[in-house]
N, C-alpha and C. Protein backbone atom coordinates (compact mmCIF):
# COMPACT_ATOMS: atom_id res chain seq x y z
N UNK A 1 71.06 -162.57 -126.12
CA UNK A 1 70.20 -162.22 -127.21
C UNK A 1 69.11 -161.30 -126.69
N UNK A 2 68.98 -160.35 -127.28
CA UNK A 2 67.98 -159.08 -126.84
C UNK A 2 66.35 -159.30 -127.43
N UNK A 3 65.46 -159.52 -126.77
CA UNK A 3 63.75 -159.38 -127.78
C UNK A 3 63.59 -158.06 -127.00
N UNK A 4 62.88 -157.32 -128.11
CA UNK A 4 62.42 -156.03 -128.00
C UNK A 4 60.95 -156.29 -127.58
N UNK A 5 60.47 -156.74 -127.11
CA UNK A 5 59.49 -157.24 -125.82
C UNK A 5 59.57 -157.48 -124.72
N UNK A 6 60.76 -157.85 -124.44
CA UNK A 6 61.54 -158.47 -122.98
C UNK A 6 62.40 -157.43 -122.47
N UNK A 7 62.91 -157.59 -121.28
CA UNK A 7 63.89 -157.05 -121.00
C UNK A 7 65.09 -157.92 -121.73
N UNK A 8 66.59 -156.69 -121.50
CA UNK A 8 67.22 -156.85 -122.53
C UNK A 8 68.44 -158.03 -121.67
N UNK A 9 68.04 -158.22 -120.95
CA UNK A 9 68.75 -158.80 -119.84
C UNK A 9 67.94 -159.68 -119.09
N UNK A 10 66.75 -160.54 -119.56
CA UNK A 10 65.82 -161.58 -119.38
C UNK A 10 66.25 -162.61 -118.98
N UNK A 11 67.48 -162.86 -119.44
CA UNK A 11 68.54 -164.38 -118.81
C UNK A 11 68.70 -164.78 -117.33
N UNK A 12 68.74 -163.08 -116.59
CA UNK A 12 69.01 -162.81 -115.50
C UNK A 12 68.17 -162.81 -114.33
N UNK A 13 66.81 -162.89 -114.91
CA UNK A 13 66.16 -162.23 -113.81
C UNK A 13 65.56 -163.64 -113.20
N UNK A 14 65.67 -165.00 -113.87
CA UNK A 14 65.40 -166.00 -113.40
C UNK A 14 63.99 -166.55 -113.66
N UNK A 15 63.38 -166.75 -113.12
CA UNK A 15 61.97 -167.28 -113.59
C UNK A 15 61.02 -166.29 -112.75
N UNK A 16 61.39 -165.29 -112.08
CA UNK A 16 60.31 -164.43 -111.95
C UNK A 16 59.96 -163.34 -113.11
N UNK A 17 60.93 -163.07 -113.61
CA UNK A 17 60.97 -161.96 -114.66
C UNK A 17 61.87 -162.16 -115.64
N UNK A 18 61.71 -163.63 -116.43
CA UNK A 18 62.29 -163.80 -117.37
C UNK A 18 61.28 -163.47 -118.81
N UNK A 19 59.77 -163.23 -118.73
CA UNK A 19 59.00 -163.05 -119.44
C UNK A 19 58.33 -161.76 -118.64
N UNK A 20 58.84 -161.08 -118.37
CA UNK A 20 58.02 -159.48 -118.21
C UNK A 20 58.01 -158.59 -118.87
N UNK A 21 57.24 -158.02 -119.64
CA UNK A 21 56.66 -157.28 -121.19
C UNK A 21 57.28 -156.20 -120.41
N UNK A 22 58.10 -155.41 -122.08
CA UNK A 22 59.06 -154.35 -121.33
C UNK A 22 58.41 -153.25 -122.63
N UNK A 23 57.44 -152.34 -122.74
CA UNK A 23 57.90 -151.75 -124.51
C UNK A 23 58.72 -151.26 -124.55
N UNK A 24 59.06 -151.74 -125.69
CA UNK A 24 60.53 -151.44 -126.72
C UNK A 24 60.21 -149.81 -127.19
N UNK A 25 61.30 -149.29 -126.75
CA UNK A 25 61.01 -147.85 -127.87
C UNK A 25 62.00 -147.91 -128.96
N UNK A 26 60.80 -147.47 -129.92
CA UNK A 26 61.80 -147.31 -130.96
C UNK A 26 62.35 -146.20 -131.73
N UNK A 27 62.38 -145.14 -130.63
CA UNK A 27 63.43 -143.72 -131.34
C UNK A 27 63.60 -143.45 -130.02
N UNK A 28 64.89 -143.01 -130.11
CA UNK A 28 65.60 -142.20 -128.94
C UNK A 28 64.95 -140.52 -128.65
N UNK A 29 64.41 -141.01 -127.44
CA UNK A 29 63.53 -139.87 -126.97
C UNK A 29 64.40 -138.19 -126.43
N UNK A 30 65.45 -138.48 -126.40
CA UNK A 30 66.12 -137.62 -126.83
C UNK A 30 66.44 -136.56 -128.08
N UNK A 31 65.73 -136.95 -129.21
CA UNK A 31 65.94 -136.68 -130.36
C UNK A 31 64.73 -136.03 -130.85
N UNK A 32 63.50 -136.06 -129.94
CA UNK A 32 61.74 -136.08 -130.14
C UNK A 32 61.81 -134.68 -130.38
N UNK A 33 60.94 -134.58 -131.68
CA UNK A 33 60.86 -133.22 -132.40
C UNK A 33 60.02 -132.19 -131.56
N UNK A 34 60.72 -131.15 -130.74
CA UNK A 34 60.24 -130.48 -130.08
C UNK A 34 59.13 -129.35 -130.24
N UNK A 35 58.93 -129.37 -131.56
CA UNK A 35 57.56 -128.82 -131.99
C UNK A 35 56.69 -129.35 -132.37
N UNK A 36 56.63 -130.81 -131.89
CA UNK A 36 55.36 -131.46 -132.05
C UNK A 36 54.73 -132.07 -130.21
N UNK A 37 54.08 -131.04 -129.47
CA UNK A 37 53.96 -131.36 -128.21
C UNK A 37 53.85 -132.86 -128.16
N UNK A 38 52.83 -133.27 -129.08
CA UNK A 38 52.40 -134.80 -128.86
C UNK A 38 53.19 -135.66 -128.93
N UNK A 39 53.97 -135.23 -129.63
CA UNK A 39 55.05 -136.32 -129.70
C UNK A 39 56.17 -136.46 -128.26
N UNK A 40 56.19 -134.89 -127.53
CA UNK A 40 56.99 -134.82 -126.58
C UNK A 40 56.43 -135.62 -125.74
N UNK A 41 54.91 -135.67 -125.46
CA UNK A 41 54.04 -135.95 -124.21
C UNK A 41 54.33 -137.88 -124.50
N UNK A 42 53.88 -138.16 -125.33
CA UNK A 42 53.70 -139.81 -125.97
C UNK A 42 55.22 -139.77 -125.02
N UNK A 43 56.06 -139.48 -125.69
CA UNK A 43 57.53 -140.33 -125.55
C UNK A 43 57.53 -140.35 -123.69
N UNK A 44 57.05 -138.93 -123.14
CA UNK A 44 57.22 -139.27 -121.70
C UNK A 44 56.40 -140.01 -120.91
N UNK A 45 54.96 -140.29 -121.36
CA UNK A 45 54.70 -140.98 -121.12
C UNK A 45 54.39 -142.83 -121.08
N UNK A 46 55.46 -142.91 -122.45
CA UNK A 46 55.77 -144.15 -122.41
C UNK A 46 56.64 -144.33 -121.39
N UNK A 47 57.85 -143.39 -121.28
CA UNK A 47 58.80 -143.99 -120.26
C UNK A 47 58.31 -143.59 -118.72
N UNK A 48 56.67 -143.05 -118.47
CA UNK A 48 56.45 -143.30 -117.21
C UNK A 48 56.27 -144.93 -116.60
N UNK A 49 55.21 -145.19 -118.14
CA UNK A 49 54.60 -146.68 -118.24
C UNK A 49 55.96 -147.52 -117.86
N UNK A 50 56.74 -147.71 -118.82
CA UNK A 50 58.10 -148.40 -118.72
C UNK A 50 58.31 -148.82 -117.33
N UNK A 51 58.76 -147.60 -116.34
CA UNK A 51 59.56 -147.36 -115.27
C UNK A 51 58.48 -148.13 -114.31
N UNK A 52 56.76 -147.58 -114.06
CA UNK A 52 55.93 -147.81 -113.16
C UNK A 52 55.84 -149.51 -113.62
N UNK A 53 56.00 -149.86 -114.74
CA UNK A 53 55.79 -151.49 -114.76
C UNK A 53 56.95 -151.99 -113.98
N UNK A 54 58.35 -151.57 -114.40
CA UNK A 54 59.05 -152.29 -113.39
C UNK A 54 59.20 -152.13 -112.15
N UNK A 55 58.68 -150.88 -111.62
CA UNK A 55 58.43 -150.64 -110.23
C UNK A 55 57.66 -151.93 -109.64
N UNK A 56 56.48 -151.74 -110.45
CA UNK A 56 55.46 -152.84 -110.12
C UNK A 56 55.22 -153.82 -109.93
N UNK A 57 56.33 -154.52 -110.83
CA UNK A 57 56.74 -156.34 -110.62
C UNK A 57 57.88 -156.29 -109.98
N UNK A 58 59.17 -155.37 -109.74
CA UNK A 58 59.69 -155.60 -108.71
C UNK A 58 58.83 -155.53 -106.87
N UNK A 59 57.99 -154.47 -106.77
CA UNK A 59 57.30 -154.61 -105.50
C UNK A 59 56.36 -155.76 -105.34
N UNK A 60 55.81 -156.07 -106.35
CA UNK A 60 55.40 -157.29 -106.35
C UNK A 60 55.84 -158.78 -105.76
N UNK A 61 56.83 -158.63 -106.55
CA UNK A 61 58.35 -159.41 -105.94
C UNK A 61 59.01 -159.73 -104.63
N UNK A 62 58.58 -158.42 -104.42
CA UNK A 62 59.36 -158.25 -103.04
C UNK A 62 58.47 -158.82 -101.89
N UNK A 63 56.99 -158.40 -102.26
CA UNK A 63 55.80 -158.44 -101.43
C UNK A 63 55.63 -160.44 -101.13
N UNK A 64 56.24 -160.33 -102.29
CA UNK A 64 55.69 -162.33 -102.53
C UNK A 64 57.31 -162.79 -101.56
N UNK A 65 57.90 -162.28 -101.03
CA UNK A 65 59.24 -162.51 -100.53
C UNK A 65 60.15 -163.24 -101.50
N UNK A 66 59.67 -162.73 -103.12
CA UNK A 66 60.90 -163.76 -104.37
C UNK A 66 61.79 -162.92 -104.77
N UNK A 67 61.41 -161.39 -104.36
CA UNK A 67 62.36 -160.28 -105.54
C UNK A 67 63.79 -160.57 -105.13
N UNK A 68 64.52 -160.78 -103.44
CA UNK A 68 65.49 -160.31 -103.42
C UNK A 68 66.64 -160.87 -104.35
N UNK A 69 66.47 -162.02 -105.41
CA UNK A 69 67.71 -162.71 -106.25
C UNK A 69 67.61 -162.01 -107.44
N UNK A 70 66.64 -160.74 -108.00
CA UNK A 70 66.70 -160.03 -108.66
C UNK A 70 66.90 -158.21 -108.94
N UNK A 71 67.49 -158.30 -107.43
CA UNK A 71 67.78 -157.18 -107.34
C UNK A 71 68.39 -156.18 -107.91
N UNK A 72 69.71 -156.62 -108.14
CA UNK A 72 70.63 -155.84 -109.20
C UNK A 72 69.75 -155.91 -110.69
N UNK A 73 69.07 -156.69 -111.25
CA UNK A 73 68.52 -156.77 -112.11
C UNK A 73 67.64 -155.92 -112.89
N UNK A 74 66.69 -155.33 -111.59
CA UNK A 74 65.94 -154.68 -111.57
C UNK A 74 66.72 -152.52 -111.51
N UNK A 75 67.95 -153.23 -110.56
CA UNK A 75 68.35 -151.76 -110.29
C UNK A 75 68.97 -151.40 -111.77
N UNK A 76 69.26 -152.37 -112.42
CA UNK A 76 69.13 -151.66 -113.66
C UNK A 76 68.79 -151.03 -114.77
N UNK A 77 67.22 -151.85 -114.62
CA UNK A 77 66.26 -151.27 -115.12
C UNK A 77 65.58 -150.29 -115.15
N UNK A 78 65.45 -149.87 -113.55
CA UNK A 78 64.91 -148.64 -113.22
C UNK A 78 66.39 -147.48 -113.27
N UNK A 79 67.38 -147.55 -113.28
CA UNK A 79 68.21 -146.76 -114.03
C UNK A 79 68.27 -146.34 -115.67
N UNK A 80 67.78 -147.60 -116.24
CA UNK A 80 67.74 -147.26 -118.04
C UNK A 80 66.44 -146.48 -117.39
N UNK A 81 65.46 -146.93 -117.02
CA UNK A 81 64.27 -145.91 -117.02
C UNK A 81 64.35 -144.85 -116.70
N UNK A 82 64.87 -144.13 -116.08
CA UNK A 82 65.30 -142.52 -115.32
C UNK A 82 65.99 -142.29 -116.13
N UNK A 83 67.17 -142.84 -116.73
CA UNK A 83 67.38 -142.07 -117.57
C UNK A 83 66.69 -141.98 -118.89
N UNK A 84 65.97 -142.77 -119.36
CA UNK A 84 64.73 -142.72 -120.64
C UNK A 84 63.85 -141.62 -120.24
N UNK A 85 63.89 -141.21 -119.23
CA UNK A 85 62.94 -140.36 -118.13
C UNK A 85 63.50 -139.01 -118.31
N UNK A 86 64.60 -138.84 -117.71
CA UNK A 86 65.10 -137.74 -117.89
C UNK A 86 65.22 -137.25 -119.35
N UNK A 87 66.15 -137.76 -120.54
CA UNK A 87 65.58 -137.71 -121.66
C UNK A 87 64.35 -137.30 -122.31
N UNK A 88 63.10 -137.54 -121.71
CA UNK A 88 61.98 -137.29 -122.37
C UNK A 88 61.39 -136.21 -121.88
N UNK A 89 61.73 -136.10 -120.55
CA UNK A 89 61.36 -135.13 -120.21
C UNK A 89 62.01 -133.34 -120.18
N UNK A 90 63.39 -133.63 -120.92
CA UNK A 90 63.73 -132.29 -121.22
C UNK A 90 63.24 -131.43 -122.28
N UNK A 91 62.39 -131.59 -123.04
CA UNK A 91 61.30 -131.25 -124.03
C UNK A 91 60.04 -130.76 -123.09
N UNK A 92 59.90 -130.88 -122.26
CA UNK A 92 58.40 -130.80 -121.80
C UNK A 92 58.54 -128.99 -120.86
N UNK A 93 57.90 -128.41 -121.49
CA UNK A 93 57.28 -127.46 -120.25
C UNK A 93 57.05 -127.54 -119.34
N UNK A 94 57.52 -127.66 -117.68
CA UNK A 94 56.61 -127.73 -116.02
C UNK A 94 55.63 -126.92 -116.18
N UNK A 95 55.64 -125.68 -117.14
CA UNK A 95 54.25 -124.76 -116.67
C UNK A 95 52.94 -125.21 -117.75
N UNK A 96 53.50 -125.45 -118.56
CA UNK A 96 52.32 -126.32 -119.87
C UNK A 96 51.89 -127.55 -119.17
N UNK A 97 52.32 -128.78 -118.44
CA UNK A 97 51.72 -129.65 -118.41
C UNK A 97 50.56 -130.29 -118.63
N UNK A 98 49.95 -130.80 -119.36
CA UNK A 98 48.33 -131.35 -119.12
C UNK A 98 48.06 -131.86 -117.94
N UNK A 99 46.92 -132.09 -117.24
CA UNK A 99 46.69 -132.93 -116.33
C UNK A 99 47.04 -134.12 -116.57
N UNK A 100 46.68 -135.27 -117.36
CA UNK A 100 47.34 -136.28 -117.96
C UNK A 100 48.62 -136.54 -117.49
N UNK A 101 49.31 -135.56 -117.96
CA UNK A 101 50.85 -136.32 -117.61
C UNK A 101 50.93 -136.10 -115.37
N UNK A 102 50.16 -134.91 -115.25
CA UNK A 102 50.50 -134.69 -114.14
C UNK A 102 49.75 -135.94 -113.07
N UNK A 103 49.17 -136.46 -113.46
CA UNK A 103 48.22 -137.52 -112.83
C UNK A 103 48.98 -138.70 -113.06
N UNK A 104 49.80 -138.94 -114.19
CA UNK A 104 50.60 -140.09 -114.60
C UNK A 104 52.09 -140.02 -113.46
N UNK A 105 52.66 -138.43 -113.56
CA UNK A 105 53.75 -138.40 -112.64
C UNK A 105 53.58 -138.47 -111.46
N UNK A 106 51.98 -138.42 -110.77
CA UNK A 106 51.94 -138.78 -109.22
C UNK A 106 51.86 -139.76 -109.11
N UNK A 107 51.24 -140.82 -110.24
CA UNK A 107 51.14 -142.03 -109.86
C UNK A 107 52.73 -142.88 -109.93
N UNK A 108 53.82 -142.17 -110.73
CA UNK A 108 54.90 -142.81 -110.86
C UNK A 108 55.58 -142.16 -109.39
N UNK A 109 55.09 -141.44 -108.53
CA UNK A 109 55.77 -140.84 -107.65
C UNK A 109 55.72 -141.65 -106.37
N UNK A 110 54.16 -142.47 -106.50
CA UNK A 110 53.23 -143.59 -105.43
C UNK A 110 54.23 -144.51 -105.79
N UNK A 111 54.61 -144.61 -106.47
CA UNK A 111 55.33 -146.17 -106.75
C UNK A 111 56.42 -146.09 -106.30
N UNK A 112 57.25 -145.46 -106.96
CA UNK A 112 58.93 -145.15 -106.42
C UNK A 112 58.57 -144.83 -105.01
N UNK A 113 57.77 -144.49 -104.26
CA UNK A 113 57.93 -144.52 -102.63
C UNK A 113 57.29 -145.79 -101.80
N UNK A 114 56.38 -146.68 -102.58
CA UNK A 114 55.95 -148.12 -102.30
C UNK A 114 57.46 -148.84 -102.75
N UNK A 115 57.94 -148.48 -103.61
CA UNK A 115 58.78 -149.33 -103.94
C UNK A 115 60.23 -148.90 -103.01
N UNK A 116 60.49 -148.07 -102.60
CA UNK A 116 61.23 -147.42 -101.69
C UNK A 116 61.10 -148.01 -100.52
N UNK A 117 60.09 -147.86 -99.92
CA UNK A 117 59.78 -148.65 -98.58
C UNK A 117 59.83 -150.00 -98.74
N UNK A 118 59.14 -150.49 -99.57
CA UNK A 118 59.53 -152.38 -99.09
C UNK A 118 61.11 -152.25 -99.25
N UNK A 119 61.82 -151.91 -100.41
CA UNK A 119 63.20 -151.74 -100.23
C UNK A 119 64.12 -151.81 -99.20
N UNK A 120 63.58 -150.28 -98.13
CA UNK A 120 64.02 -150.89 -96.97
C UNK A 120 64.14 -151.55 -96.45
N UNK A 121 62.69 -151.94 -96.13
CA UNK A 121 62.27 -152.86 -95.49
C UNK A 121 63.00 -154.21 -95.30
N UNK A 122 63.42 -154.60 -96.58
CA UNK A 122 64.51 -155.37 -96.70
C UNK A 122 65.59 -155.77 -96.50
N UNK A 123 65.86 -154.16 -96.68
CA UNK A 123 67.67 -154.29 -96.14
C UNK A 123 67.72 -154.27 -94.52
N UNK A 124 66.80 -153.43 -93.97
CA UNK A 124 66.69 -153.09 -92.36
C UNK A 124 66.73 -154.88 -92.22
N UNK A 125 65.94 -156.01 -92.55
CA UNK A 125 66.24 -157.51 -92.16
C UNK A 125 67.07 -157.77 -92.43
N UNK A 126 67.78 -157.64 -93.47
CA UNK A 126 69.08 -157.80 -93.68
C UNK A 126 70.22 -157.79 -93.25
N UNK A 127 70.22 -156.23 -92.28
CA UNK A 127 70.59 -155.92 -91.53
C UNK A 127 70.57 -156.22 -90.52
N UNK A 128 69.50 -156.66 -89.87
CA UNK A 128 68.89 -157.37 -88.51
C UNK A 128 69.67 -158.81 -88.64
N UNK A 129 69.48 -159.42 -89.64
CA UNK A 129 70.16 -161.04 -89.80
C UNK A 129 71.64 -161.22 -89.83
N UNK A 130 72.06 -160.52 -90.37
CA UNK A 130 73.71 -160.26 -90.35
C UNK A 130 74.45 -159.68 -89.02
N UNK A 131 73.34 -158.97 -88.12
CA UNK A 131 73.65 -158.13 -86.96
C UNK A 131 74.06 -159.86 -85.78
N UNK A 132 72.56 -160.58 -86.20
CA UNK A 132 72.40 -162.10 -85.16
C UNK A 132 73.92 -162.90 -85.44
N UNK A 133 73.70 -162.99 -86.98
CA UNK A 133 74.81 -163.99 -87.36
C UNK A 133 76.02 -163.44 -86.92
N UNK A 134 76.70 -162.56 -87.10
CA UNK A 134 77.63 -161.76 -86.69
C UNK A 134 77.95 -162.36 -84.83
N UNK A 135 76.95 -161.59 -83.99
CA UNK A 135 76.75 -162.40 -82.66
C UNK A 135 77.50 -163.35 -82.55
N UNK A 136 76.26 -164.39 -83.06
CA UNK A 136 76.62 -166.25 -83.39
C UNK A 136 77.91 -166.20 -83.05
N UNK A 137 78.25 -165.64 -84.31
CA UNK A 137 79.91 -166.33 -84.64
C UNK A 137 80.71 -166.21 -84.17
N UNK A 138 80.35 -164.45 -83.01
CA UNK A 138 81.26 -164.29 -82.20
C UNK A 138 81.60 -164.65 -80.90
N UNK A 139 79.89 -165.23 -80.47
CA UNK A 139 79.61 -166.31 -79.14
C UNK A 139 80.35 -167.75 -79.71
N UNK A 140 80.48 -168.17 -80.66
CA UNK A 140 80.67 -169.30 -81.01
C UNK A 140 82.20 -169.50 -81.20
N UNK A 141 83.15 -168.52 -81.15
CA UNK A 141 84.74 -168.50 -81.64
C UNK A 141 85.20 -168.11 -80.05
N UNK A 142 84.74 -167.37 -79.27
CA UNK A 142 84.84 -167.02 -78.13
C UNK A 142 84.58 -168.20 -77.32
N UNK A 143 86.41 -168.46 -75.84
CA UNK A 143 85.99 -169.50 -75.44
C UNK A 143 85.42 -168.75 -73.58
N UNK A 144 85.45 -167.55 -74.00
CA UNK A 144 85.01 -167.16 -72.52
C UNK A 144 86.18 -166.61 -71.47
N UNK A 145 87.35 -166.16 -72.70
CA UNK A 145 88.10 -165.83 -71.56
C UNK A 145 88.45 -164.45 -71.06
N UNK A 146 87.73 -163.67 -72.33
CA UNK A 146 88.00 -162.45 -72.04
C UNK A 146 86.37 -161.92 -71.95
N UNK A 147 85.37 -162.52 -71.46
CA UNK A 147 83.73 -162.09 -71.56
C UNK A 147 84.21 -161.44 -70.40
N UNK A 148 83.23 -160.42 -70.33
CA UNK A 148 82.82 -159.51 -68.85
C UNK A 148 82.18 -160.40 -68.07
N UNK A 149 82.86 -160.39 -66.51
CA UNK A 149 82.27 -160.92 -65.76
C UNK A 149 80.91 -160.82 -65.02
N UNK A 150 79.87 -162.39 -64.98
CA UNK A 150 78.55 -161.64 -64.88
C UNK A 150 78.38 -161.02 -63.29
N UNK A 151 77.34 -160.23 -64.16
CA UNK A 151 77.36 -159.02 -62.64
C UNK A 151 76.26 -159.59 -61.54
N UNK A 152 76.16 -158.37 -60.72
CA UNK A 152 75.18 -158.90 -59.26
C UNK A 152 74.20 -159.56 -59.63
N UNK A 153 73.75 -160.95 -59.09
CA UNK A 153 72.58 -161.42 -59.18
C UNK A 153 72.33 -161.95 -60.53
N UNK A 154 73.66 -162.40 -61.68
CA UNK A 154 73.79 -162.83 -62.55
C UNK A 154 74.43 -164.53 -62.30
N UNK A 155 73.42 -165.81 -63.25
CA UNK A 155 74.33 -166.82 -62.36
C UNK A 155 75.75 -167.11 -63.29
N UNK A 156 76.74 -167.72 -62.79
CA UNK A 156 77.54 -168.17 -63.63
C UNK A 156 77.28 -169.42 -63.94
């Protein structure tokens, strides 16, 4: 069941982000009457808001070490958002911009690279933990008969 307050996929995200305020748009920003600037600017900057909120409670997330069981969750979200993004933003002039929006797109630019880095950050442990376990399992199945023999001044 979808609330146009929520994400549309709230079931999923578990109890970290089963109540995280999403606005609902309600016209396809694709469609935004291109001779009314204001209307172009509103629509893109709702879907900056959109995108930087879920940036925000996913890094949040991550920071509190709870995001990683909502991962895919989130990667979906910030996909509907880019593309709500892209959409809104094919109406807009790069050489018209207001400051406004341009102050709004650096700040969505801070985020997607905060949110980028803990990202890593993540997987690089991830990586690190799977690298140990991996080891483990292979010190642990191994009865020693084919190990390299230890070298000079190594004890057996």
């Amino acid at each position: 069941m979808t609330n146009p307050t929520t994400n549309a996929r709230d079931n999923s995200l578990g109890e970290y982000g089963a109540n995280v305020p999403v606005r609902a748009s309600t016209r396809d920003v694709s469609r935004v009457d291109v001779l009314n600037p204001g209307v172009v600017t509103t629509a893109l900057l709702n879907a900056i808001d959109r995108l930087e909120d879920t940036l925000h409670t996913e890094s949040t997330l991550l920071r509190s070490g709870k995001g990683t069981s909502s991962l895919e969750d989130f990667n979906y979200r910030k996909s509907h958002g880019l593309l709500e993004l892209t959409r809104a933003s094919r109406n807009i002039d790069p050489d018209a911009m207001d400051e406004k929006l341009k102050i709004r797109l650096a700040s969505l630019r801070g985020a997607l690279e905060t949110n980028a880095r803990l990202l890593q950050t993540h997987l690089d442990a991830a990586r690190e933990i799977s690298g140990i376990l991996a080891d483990a399992m292979r010190q642990a199945d191994s009865d020693g008969t084919y190990s390299a023999p230890a070298g000079p001044g190594a004890s057996a």
